[in-house]
PDB file of N, CA and C in Angstrom:
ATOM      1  N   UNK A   1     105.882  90.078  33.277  1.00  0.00           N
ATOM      2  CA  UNK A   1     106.717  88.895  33.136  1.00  0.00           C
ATOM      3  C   UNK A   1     107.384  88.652  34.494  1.00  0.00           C
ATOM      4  N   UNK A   2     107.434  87.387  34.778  1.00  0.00           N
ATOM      5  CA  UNK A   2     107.681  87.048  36.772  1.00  0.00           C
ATOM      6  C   UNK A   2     109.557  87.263  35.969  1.00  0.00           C
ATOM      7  N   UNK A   3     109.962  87.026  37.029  1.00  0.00           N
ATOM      8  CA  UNK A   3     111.596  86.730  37.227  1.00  0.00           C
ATOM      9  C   UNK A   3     112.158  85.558  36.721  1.00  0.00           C
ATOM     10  N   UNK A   4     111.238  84.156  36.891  1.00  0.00           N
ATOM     11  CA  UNK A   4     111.472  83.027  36.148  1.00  0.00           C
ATOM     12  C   UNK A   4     111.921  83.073  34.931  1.00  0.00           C
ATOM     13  N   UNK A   5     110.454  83.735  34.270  1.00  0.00           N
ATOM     14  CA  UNK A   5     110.308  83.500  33.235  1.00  0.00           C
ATOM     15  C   UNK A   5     111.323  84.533  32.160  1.00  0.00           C
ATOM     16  N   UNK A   6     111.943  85.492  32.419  1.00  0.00           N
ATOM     17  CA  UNK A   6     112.875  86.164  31.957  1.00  0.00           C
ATOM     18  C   UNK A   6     114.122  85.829  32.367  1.00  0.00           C
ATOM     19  N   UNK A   7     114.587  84.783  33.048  1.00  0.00           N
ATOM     20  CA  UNK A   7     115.276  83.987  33.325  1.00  0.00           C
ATOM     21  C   UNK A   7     115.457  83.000  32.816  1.00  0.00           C
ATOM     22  N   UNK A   8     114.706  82.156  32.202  1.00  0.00           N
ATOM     23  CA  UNK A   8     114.463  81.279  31.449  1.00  0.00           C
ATOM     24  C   UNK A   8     114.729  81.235  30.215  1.00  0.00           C
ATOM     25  N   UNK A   9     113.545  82.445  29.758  1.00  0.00           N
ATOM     26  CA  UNK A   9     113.881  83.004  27.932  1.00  0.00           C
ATOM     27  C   UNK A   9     115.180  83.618  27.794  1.00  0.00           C
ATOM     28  N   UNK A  10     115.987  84.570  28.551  1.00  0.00           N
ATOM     29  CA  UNK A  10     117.294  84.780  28.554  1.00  0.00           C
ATOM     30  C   UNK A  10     117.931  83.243  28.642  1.00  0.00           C
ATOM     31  N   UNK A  11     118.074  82.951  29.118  1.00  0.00           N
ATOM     32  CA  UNK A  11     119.318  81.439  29.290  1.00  0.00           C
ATOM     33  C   UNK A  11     118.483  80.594  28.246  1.00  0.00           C
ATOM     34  N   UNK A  12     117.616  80.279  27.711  1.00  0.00           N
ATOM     35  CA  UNK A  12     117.152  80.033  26.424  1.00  0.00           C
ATOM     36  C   UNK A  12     118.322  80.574  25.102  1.00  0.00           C
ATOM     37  N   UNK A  13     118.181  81.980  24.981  1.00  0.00           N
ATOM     38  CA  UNK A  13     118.039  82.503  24.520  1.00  0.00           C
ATOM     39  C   UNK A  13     120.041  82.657  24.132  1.00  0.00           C
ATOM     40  N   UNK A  14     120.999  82.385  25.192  1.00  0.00           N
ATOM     41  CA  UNK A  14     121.837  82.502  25.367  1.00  0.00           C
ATOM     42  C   UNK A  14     122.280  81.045  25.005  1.00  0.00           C
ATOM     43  N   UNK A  15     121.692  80.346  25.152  1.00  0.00           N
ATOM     44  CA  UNK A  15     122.210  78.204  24.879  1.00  0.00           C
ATOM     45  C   UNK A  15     121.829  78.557  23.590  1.00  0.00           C
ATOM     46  N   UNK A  16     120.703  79.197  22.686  1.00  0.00           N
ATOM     47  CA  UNK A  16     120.588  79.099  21.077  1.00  0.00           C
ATOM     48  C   UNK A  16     121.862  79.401  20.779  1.00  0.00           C
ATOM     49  N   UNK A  17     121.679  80.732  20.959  1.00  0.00           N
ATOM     50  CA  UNK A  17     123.139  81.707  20.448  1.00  0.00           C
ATOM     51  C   UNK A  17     124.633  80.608  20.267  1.00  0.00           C
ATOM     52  N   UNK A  18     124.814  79.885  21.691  1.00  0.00           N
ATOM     53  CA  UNK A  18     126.054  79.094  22.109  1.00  0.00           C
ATOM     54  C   UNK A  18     125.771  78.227  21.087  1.00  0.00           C
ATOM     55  N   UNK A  19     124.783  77.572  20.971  1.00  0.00           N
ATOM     56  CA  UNK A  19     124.832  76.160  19.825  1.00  0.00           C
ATOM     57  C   UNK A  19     125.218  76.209  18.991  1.00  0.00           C
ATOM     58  N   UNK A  20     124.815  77.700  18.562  1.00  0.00           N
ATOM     59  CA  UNK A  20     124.818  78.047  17.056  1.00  0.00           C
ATOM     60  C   UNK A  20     126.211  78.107  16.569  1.00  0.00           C
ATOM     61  N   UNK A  21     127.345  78.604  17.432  1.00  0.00           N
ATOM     62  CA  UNK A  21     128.316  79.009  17.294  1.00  0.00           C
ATOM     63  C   UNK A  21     129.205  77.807  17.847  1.00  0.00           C
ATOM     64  N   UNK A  22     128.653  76.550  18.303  1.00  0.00           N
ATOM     65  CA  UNK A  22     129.597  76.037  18.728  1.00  0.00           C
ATOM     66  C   UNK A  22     129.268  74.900  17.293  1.00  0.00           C
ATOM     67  N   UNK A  23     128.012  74.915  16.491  1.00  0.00           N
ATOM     68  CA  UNK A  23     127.633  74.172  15.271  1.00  0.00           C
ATOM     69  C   UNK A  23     128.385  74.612  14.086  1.00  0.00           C
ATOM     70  N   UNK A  24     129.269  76.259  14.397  1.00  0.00           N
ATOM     71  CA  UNK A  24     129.922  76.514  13.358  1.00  0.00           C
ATOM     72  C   UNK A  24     131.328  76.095  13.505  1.00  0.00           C
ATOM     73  N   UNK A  25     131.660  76.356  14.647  1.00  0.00           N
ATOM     74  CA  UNK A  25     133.034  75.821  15.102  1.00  0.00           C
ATOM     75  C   UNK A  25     133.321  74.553  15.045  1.00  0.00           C
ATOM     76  N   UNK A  26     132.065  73.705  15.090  1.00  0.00           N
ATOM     77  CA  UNK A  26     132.132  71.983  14.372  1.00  0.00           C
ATOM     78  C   UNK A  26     132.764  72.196  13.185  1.00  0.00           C
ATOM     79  N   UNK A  27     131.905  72.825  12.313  1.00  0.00           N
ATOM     80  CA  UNK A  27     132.052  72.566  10.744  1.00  0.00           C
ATOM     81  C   UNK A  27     133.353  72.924  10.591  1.00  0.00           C
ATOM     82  N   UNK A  28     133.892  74.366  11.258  1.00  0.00           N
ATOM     83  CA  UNK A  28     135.310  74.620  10.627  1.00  0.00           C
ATOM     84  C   UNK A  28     136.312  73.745  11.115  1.00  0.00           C
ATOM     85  N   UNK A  29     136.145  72.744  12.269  1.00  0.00           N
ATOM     86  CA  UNK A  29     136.950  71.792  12.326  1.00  0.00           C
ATOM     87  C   UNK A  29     136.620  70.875  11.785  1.00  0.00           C
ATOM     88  N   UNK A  30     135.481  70.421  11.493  1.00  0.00           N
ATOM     89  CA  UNK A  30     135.556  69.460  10.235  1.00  0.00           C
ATOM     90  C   UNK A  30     136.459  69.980   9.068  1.00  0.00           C
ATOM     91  N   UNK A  31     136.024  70.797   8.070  1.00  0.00           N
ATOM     92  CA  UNK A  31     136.877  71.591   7.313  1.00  0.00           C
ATOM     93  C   UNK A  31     138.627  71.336   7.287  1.00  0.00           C
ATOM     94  N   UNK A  32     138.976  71.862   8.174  1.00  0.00           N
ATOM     95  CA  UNK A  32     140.633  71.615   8.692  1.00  0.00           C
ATOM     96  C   UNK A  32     140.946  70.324   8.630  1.00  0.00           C
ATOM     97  N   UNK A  33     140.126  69.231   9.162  1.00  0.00           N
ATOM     98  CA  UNK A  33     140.373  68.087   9.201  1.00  0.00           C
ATOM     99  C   UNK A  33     140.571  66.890   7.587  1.00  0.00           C
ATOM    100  N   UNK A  34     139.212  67.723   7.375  1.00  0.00           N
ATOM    101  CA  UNK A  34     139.565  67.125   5.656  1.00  0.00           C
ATOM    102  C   UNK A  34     140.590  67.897   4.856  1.00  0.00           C
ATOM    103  N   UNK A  35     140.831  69.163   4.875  1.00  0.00           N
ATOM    104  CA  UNK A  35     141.838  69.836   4.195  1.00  0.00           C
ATOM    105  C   UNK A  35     143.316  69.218   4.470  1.00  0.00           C
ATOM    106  N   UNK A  36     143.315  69.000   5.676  1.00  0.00           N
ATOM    107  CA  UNK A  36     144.738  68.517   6.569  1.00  0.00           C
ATOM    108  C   UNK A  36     144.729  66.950   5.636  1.00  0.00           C
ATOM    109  N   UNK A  37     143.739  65.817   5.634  1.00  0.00           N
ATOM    110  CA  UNK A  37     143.911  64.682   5.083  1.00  0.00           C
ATOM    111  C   UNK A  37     144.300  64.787   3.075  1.00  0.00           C
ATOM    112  N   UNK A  38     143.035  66.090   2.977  1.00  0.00           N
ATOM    113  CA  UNK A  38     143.347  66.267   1.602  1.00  0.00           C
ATOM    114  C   UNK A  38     144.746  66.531   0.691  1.00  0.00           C
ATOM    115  N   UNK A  39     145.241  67.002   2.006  1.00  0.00           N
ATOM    116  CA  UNK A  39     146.763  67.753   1.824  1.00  0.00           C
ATOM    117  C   UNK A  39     148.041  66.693   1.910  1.00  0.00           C
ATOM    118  N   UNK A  40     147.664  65.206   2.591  1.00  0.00           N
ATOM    119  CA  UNK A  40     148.656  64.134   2.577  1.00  0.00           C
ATOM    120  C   UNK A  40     148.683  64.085   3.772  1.00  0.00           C
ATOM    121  N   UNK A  41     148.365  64.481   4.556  1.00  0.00           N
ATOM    122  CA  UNK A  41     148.919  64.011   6.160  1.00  0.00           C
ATOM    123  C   UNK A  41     148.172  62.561   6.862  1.00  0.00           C
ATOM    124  N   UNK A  42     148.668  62.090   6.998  1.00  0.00           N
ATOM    125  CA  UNK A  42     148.293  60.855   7.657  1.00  0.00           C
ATOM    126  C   UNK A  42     146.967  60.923   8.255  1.00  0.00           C
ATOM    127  N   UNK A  43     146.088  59.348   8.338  1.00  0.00           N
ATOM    128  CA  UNK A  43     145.136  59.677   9.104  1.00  0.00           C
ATOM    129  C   UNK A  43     145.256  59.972  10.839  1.00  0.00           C
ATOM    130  N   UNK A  44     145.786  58.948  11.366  1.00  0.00           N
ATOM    131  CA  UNK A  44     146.279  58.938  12.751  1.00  0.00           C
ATOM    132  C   UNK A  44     147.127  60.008  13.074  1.00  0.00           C
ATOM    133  N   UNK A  45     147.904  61.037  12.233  1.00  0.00           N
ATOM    134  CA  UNK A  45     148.465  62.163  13.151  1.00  0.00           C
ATOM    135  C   UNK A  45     147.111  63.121  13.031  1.00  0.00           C
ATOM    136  N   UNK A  46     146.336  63.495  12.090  1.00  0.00           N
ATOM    137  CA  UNK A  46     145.359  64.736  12.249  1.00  0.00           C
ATOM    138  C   UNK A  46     144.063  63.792  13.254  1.00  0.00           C
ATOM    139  N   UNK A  47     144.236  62.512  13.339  1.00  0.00           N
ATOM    140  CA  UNK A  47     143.116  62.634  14.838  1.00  0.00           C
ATOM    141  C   UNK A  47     143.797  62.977  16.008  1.00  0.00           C
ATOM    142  N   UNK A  48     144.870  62.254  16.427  1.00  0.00           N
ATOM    143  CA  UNK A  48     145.826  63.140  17.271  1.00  0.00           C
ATOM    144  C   UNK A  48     145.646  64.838  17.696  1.00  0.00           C
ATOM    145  N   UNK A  49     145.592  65.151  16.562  1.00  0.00           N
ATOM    146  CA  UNK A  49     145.524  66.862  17.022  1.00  0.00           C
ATOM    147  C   UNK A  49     144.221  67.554  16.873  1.00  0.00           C
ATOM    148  N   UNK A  50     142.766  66.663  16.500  1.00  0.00           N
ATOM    149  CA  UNK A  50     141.988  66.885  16.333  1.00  0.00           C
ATOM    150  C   UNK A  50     141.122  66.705  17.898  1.00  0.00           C
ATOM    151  N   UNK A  51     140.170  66.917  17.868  1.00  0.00           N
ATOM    152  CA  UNK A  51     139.183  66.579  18.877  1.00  0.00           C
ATOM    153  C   UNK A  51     138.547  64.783  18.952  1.00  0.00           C
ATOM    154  N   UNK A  52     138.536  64.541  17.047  1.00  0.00           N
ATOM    155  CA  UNK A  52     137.927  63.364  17.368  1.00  0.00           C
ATOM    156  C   UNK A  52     138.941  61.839  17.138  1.00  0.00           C
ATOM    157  N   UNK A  53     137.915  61.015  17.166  1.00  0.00           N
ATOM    158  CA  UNK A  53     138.696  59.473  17.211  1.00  0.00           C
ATOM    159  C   UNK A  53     139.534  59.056  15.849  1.00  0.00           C
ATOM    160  N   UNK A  54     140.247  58.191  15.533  1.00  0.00           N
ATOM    161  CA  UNK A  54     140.301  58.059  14.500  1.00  0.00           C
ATOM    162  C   UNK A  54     139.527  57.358  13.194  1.00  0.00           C
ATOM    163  N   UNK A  55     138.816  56.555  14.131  1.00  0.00           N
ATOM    164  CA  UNK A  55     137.680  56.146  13.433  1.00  0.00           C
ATOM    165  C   UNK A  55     136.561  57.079  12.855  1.00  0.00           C
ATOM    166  N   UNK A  56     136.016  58.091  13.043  1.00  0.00           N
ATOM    167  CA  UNK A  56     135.459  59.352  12.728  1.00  0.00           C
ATOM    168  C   UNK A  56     135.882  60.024  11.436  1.00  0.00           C
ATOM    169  N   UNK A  57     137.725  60.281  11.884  1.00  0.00           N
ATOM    170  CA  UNK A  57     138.826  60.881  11.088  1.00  0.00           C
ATOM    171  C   UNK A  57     138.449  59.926   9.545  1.00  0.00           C
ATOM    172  N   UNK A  58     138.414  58.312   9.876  1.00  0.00           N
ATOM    173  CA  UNK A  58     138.313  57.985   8.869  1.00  0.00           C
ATOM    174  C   UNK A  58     137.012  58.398   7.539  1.00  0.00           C
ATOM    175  N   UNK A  59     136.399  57.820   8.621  1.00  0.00           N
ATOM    176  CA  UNK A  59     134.513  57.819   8.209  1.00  0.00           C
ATOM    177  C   UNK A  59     134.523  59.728   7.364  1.00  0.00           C
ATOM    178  N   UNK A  60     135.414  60.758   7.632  1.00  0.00           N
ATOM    179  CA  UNK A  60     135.355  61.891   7.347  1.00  0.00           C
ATOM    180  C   UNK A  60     136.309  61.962   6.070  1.00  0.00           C
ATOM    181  N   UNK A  61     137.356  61.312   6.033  1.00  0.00           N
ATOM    182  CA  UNK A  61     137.799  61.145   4.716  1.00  0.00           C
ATOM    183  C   UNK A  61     137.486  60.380   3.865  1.00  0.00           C
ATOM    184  N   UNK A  62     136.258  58.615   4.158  1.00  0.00           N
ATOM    185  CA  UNK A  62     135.912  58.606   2.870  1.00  0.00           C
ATOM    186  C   UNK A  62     134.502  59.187   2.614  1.00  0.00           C
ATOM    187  N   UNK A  63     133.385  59.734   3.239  1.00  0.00           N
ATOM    188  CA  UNK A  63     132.531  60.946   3.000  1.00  0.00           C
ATOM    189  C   UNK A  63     132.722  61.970   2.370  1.00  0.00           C
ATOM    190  N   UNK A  64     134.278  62.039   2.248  1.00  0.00           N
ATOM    191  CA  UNK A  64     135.313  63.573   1.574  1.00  0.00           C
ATOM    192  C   UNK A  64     135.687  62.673   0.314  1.00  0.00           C
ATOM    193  N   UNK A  65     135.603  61.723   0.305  1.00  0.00           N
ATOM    194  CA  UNK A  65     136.133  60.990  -0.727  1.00  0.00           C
ATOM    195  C   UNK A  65     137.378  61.268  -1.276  1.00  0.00           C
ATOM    196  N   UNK A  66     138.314  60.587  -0.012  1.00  0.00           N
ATOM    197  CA  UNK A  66     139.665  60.579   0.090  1.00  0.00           C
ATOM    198  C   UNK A  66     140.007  59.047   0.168  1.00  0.00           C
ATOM    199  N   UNK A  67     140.436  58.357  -0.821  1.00  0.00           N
ATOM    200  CA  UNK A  67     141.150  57.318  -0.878  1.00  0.00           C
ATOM    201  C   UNK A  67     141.431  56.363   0.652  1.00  0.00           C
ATOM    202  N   UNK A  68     140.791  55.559   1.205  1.00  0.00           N
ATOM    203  CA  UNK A  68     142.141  55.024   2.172  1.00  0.00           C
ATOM    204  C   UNK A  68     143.778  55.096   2.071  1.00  0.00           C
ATOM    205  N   UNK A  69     144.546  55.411   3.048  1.00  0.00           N
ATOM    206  CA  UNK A  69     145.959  55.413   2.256  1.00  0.00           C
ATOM    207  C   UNK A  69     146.741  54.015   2.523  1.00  0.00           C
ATOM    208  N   UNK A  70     147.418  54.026   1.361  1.00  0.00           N
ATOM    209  CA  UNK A  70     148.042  52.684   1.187  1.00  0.00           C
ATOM    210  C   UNK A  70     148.787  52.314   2.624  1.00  0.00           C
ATOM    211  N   UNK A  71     148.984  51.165   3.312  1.00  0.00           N
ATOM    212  CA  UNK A  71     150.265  50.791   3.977  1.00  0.00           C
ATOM    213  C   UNK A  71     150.977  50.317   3.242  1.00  0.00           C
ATOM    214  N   UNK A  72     152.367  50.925   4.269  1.00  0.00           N
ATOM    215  CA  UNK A  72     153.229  51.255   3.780  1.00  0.00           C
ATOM    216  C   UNK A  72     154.428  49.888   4.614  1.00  0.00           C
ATOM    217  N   UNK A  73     155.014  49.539   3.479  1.00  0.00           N
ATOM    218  CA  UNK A  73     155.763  48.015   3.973  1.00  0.00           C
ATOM    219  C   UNK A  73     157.330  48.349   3.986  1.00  0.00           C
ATOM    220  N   UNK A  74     157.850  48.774   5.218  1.00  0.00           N
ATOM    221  CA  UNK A  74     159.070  48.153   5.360  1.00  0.00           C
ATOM    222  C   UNK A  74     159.726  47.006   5.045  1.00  0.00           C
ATOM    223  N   UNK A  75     160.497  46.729   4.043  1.00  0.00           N
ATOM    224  CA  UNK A  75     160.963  45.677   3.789  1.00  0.00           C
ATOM    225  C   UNK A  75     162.526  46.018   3.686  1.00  0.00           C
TER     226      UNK A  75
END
């Protein structure tokens, strides 16, 4: 086997591994994110502290099938 090529299949081999673990670390922030909405917290503060947009945030709570939340009218 040349030097390349065990160079290659290693750093192959090392980006699987990374994906894999960065595909789980997605999900458990997905997870948090719907638990956090499931739990009452606003949509716009858990994108705030999240990674993603709030538009996402949304699209993830009604996929979770979480209600839109009402606005709320100062009067």
């Amino acid at each position: 086997m040349s030097e390349h090529e065990a160079a290659v299949k290693s750093t192959g081999q090392r980006l699987r591994r990374a994906e894999k673990t960065a595909d789980t670390a997605r999900d458990q922030h997905i997870a948090a994110v719907i638990a956090a909405l499931k739990d009452g917290e606003r949509p716009t503060d858990v994108a705030e502290w999240s990674r993603f947009t709030a538009t996402y945030v949304r699209d993830l709570a009604r996929d979770a099938g979480i209600p839109p939340a009402s606005r709320r009218r100062d009067l």
